[in-house]
C-alpha atoms as a PDB file:
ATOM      1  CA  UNK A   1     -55.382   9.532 169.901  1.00  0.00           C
ATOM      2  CA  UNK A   2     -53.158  11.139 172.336  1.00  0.00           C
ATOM      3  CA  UNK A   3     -53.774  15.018 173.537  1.00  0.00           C
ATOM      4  CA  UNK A   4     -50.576  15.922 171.899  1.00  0.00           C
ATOM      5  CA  UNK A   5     -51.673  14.910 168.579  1.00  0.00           C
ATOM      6  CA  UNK A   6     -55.151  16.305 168.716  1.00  0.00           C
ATOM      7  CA  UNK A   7     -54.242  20.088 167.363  1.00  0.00           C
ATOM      8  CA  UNK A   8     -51.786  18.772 164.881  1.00  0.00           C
ATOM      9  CA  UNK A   9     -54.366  16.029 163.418  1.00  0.00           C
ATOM     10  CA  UNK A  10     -57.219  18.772 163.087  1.00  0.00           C
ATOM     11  CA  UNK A  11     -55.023  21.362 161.638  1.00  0.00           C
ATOM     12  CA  UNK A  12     -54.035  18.724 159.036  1.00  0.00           C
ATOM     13  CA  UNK A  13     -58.167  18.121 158.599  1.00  0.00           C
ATOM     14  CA  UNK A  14     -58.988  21.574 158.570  1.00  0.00           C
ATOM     15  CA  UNK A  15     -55.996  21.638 155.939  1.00  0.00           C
ATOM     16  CA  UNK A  16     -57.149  18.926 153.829  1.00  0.00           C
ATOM     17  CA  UNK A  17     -60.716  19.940 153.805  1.00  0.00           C
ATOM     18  CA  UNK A  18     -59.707  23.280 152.317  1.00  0.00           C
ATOM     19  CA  UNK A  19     -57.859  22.083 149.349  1.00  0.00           C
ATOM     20  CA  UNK A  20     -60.870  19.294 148.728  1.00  0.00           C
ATOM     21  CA  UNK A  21     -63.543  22.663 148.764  1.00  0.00           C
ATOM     22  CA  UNK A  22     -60.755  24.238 146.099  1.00  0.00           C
ATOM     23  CA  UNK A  23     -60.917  20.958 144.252  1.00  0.00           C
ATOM     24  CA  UNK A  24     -57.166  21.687 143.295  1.00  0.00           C
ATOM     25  CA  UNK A  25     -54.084  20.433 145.178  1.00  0.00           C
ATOM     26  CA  UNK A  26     -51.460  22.926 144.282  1.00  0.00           C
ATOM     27  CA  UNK A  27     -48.948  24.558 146.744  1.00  0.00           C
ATOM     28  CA  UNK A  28     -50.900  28.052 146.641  1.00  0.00           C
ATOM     29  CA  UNK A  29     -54.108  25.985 148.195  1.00  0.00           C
ATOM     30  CA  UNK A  30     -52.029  23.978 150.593  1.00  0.00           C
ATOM     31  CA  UNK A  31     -50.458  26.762 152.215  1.00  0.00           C
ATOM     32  CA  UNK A  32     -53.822  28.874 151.808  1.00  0.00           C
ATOM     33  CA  UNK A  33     -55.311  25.726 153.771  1.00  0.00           C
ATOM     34  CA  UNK A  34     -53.162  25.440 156.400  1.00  0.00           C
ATOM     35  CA  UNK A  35     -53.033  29.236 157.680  1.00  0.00           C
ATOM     36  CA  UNK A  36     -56.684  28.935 157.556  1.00  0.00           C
ATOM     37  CA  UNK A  37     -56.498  25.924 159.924  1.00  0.00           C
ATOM     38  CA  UNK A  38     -54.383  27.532 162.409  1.00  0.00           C
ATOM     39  CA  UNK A  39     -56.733  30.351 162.028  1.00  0.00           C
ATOM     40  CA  UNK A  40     -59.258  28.363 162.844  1.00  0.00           C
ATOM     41  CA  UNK A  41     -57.291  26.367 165.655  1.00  0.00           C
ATOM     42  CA  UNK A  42     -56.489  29.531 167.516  1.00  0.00           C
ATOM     43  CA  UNK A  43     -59.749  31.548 167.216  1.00  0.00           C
ATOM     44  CA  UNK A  44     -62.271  28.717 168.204  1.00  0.00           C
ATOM     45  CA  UNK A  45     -61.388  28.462 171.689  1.00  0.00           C
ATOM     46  CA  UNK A  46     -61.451  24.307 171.684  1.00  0.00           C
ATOM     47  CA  UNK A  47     -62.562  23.490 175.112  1.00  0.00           C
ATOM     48  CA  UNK A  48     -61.284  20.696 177.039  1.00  0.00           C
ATOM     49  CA  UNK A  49     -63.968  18.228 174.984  1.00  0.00           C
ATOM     50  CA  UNK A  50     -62.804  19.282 172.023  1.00  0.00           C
ATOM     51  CA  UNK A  51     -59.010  18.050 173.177  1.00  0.00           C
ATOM     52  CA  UNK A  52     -60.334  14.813 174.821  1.00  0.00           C
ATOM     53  CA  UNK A  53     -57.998  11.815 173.603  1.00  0.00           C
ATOM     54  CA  UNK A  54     -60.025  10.097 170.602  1.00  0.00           C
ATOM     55  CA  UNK A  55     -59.658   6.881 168.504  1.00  0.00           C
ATOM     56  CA  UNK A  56     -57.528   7.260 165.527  1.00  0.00           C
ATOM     57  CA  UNK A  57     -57.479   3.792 163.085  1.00  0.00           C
ATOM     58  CA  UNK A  58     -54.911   5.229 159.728  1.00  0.00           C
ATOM     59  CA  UNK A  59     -56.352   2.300 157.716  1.00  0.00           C
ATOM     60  CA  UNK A  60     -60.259   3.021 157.972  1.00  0.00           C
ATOM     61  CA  UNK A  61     -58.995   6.630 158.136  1.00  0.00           C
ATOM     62  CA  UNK A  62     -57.868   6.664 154.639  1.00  0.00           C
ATOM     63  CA  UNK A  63     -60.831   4.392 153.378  1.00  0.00           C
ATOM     64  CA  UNK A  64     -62.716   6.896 154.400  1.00  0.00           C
ATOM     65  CA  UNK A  65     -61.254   9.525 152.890  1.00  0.00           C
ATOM     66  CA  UNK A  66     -61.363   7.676 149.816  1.00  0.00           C
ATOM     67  CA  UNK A  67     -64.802   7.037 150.092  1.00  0.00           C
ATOM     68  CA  UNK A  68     -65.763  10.601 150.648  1.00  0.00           C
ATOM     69  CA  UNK A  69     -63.395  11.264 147.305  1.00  0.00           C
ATOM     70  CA  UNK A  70     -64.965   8.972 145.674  1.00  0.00           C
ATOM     71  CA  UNK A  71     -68.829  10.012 146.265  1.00  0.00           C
ATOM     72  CA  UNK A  72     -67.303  13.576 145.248  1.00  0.00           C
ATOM     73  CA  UNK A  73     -66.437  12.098 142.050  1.00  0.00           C
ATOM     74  CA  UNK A  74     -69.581  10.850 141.352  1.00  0.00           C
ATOM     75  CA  UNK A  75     -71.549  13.862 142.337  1.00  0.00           C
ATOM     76  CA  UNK A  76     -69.605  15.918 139.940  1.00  0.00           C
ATOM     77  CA  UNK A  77     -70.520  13.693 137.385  1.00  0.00           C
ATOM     78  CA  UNK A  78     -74.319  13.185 137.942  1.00  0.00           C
ATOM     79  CA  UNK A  79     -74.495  17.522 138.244  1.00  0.00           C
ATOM     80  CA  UNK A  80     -72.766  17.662 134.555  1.00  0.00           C
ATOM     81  CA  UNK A  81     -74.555  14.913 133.330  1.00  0.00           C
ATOM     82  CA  UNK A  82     -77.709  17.084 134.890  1.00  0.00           C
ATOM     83  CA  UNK A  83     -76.265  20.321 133.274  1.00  0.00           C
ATOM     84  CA  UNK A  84     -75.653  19.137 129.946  1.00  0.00           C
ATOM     85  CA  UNK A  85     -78.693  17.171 128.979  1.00  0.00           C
ATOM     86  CA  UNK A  86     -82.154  18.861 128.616  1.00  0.00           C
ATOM     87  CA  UNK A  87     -84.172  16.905 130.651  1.00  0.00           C
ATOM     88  CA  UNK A  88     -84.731  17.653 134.452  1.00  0.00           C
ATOM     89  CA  UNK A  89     -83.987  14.676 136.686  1.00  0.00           C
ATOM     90  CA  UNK A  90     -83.786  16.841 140.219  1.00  0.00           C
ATOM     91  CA  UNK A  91     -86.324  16.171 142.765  1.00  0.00           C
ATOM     92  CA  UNK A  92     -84.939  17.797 145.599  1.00  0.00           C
ATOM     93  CA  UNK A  93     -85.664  17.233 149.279  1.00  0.00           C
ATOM     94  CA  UNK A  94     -84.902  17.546 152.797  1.00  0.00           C
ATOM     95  CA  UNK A  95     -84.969  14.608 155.034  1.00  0.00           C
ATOM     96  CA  UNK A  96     -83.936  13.417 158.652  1.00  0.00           C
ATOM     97  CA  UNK A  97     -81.541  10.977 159.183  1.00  0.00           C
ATOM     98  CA  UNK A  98     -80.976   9.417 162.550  1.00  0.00           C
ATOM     99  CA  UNK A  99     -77.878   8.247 163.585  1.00  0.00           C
ATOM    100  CA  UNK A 100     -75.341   7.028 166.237  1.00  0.00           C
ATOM    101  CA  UNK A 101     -73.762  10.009 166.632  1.00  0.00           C
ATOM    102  CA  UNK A 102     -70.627   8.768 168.491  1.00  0.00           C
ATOM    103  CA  UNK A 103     -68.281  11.962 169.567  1.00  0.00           C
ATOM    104  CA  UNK A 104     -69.598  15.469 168.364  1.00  0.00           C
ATOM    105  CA  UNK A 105     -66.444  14.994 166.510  1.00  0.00           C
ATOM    106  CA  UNK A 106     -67.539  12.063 164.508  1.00  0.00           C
ATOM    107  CA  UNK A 107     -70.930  13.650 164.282  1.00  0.00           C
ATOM    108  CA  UNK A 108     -69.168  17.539 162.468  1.00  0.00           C
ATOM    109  CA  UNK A 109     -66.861  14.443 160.469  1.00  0.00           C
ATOM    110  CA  UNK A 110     -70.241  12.980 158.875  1.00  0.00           C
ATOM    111  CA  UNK A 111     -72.339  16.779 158.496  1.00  0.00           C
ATOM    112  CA  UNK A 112     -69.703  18.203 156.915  1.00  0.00           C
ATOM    113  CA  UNK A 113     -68.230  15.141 154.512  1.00  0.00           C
ATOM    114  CA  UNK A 114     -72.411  15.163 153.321  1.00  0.00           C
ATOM    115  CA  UNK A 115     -72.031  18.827 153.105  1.00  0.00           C
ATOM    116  CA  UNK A 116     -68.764  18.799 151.178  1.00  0.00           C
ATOM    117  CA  UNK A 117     -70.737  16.355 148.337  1.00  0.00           C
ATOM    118  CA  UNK A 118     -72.226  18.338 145.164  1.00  0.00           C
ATOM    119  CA  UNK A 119     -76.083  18.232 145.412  1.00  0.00           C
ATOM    120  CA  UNK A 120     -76.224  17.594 149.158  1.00  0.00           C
ATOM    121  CA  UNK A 121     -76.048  19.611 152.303  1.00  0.00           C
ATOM    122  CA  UNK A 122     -76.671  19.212 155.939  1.00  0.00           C
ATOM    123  CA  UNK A 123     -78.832  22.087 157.312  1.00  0.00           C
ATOM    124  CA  UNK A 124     -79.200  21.052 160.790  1.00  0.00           C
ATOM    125  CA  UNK A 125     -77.944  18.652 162.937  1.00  0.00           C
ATOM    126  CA  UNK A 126     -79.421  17.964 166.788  1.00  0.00           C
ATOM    127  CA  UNK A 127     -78.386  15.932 169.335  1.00  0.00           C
ATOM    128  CA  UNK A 128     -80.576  13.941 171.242  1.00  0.00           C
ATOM    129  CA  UNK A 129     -80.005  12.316 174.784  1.00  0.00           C
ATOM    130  CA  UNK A 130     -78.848   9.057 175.208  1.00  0.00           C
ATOM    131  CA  UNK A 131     -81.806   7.969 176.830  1.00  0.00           C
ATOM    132  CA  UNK A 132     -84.320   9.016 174.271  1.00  0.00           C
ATOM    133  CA  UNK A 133     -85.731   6.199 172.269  1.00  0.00           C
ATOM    134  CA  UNK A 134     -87.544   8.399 169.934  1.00  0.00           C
ATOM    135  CA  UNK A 135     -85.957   7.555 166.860  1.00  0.00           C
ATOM    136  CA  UNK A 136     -85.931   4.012 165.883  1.00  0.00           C
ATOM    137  CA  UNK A 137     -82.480   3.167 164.515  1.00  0.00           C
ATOM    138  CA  UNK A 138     -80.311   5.538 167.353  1.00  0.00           C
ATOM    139  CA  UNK A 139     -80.740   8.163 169.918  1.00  0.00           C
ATOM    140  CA  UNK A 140     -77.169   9.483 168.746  1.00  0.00           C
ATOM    141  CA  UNK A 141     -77.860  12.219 166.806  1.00  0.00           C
ATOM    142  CA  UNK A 142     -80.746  13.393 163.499  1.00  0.00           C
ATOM    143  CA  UNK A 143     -79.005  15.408 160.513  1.00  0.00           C
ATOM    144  CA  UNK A 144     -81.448  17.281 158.567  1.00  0.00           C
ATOM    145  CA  UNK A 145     -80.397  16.724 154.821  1.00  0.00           C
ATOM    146  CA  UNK A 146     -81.048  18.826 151.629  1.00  0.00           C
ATOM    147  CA  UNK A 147     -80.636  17.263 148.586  1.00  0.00           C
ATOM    148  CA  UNK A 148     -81.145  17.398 144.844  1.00  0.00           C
ATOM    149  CA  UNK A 149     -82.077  13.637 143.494  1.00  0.00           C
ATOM    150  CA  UNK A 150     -84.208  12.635 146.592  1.00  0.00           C
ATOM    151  CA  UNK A 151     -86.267  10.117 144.014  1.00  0.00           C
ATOM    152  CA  UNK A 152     -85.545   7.437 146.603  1.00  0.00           C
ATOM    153  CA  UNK A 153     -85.536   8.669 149.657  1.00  0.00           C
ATOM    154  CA  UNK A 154     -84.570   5.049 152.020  1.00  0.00           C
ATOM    155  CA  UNK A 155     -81.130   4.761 149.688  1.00  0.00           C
ATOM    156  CA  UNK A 156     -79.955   8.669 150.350  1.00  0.00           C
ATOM    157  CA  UNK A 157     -80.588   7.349 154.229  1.00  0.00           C
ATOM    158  CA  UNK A 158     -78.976   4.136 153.787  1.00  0.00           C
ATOM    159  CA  UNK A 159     -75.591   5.863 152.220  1.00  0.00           C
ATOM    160  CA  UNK A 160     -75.910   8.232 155.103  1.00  0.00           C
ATOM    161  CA  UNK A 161     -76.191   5.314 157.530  1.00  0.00           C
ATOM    162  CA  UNK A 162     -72.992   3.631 155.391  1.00  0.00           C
ATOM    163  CA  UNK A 163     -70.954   7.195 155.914  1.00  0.00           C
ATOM    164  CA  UNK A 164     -71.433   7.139 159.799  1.00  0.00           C
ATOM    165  CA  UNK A 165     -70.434   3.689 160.140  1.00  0.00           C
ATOM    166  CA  UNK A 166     -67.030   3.991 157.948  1.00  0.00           C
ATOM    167  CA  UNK A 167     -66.313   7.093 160.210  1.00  0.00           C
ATOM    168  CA  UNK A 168     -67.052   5.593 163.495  1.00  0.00           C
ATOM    169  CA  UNK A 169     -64.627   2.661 162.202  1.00  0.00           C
ATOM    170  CA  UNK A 170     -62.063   5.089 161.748  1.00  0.00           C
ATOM    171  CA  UNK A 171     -62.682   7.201 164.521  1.00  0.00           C
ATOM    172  CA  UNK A 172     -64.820   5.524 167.067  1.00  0.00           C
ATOM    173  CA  UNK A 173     -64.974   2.626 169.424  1.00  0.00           C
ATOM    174  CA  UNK A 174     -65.563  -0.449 168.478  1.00  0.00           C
ATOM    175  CA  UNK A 175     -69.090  -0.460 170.013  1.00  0.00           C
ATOM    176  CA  UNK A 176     -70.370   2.776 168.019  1.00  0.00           C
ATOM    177  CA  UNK A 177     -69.027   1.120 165.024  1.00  0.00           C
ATOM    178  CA  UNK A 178     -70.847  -2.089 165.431  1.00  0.00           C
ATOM    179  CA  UNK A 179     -73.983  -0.185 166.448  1.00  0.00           C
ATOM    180  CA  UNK A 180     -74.022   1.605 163.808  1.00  0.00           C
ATOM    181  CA  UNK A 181     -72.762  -0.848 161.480  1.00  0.00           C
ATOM    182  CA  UNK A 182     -76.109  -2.880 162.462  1.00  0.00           C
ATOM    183  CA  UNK A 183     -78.435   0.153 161.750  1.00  0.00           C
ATOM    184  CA  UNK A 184     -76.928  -0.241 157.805  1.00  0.00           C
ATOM    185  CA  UNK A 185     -78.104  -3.775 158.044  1.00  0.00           C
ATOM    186  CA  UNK A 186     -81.438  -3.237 159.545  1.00  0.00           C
ATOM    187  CA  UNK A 187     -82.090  -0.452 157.257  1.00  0.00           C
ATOM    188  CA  UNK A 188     -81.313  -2.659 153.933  1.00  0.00           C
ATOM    189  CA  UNK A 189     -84.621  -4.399 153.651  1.00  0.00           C
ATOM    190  CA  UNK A 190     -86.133  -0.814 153.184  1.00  0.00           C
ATOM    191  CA  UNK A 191     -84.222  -0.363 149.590  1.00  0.00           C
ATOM    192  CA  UNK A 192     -86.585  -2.718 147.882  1.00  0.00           C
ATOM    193  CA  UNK A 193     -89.716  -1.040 149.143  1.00  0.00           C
ATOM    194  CA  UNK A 194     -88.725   1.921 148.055  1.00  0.00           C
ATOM    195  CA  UNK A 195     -89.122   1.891 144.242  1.00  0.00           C
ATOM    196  CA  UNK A 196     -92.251   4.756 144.700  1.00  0.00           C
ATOM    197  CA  UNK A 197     -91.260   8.214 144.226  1.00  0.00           C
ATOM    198  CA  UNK A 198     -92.064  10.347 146.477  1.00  0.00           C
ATOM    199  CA  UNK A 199     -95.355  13.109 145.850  1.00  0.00           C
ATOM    200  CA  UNK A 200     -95.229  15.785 143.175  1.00  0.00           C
ATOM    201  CA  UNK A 201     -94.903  18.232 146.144  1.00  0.00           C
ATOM    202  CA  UNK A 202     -91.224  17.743 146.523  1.00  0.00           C
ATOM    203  CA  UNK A 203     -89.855  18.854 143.701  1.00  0.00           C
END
């Protein structure tokens, strides 16, 4: 994406991220949304590496959205299901998730979509060097992830894994994307060996 698009684009983000927390699209929350963006814009002093020209793909743009729409959907419902019926079916967690990390960009993009999702949160993320091979899938980036239904640990990871991918599609080269794209793959096998829940100690 060009330079002269960059502040535009995130004050449209930073817009449409505010009326998704509101969880109602009315004119009041638009225009609430967008002061807060230039707010935001104007106060956080982007550096030149926050204006650095980035890939921009509308199509896997809007899938993503969708896709982040969609898991908020189905959060809300599992939480009222949860709420309304006696029994207790949390078993909350935190976990690391490597990743590819791509642009710090795409990296805030993937905490803060996780974040955004009822029953999950990112607590911390930390960058690692590109040269350090301690993490088997990537040496991008770990997110640190709280959740609420952790009963299978390997398919929280794998969604995770599926997020980063869709955003690095939309917003990253075509290298990050297949990278990471082939961490979802090598991380499928793990979903069938998963079927043990993990110790009484986590809930």
């Amino acid at each position: 994406m060009r330079t002269s698009l960059r502040l535009p684009m995130l004050i449209l983000w930073l817009t449409i991220l505010w009326v998704l927390l509101w969880g109602d699209v009315s004119a009041a929350n638009v225009l609430g949304g967008f002061v807060v963006a230039i707010a935001v814009v104007l106060f956080a002093r982007l550096d030149s590496a926050a204006l650095r020209p980035t890939y921009f793909r509308p199509w896997w743009a809007l899938r993503y959205v969708a896709h982040v729409i969609w898991e908020l959907l189905t959060a809300n419902l599992r939480l009222a299901y949860e709420i309304l019926t006696p029994k207790d079916t949390t078993f909350t967690g935190i976990i690391a998730v490597p990743i590819r990390g791509g642009s710090d960009a795409v990296v805030n993009l993937v905490a803060n979509s996780i974040t955004l999702t009822p029953g999950t949160m990112t607590i911390d993320v930390k960058r690692h060097d590109r040269d350090d091979t301690a993490h088997e899938l990537t040496a991008g980036a770990t997110l640190y992830v709280h959740g609420m239904f952790m009963q299978d640990v390997e398919a929280v990871r794998h969604d995770i894994l599926r997020l980063e991918a869709l955003a690095l599609h939309a917003f990253g080269t075509n290298e990050e994307y297949e990278r990471a794209l082939s961490d979802v793959v090598a991380h499928e096998p793990l979903l069938t060996t998963s079927d043990t829940p993990p110790p009484e100690a986590g809930r």
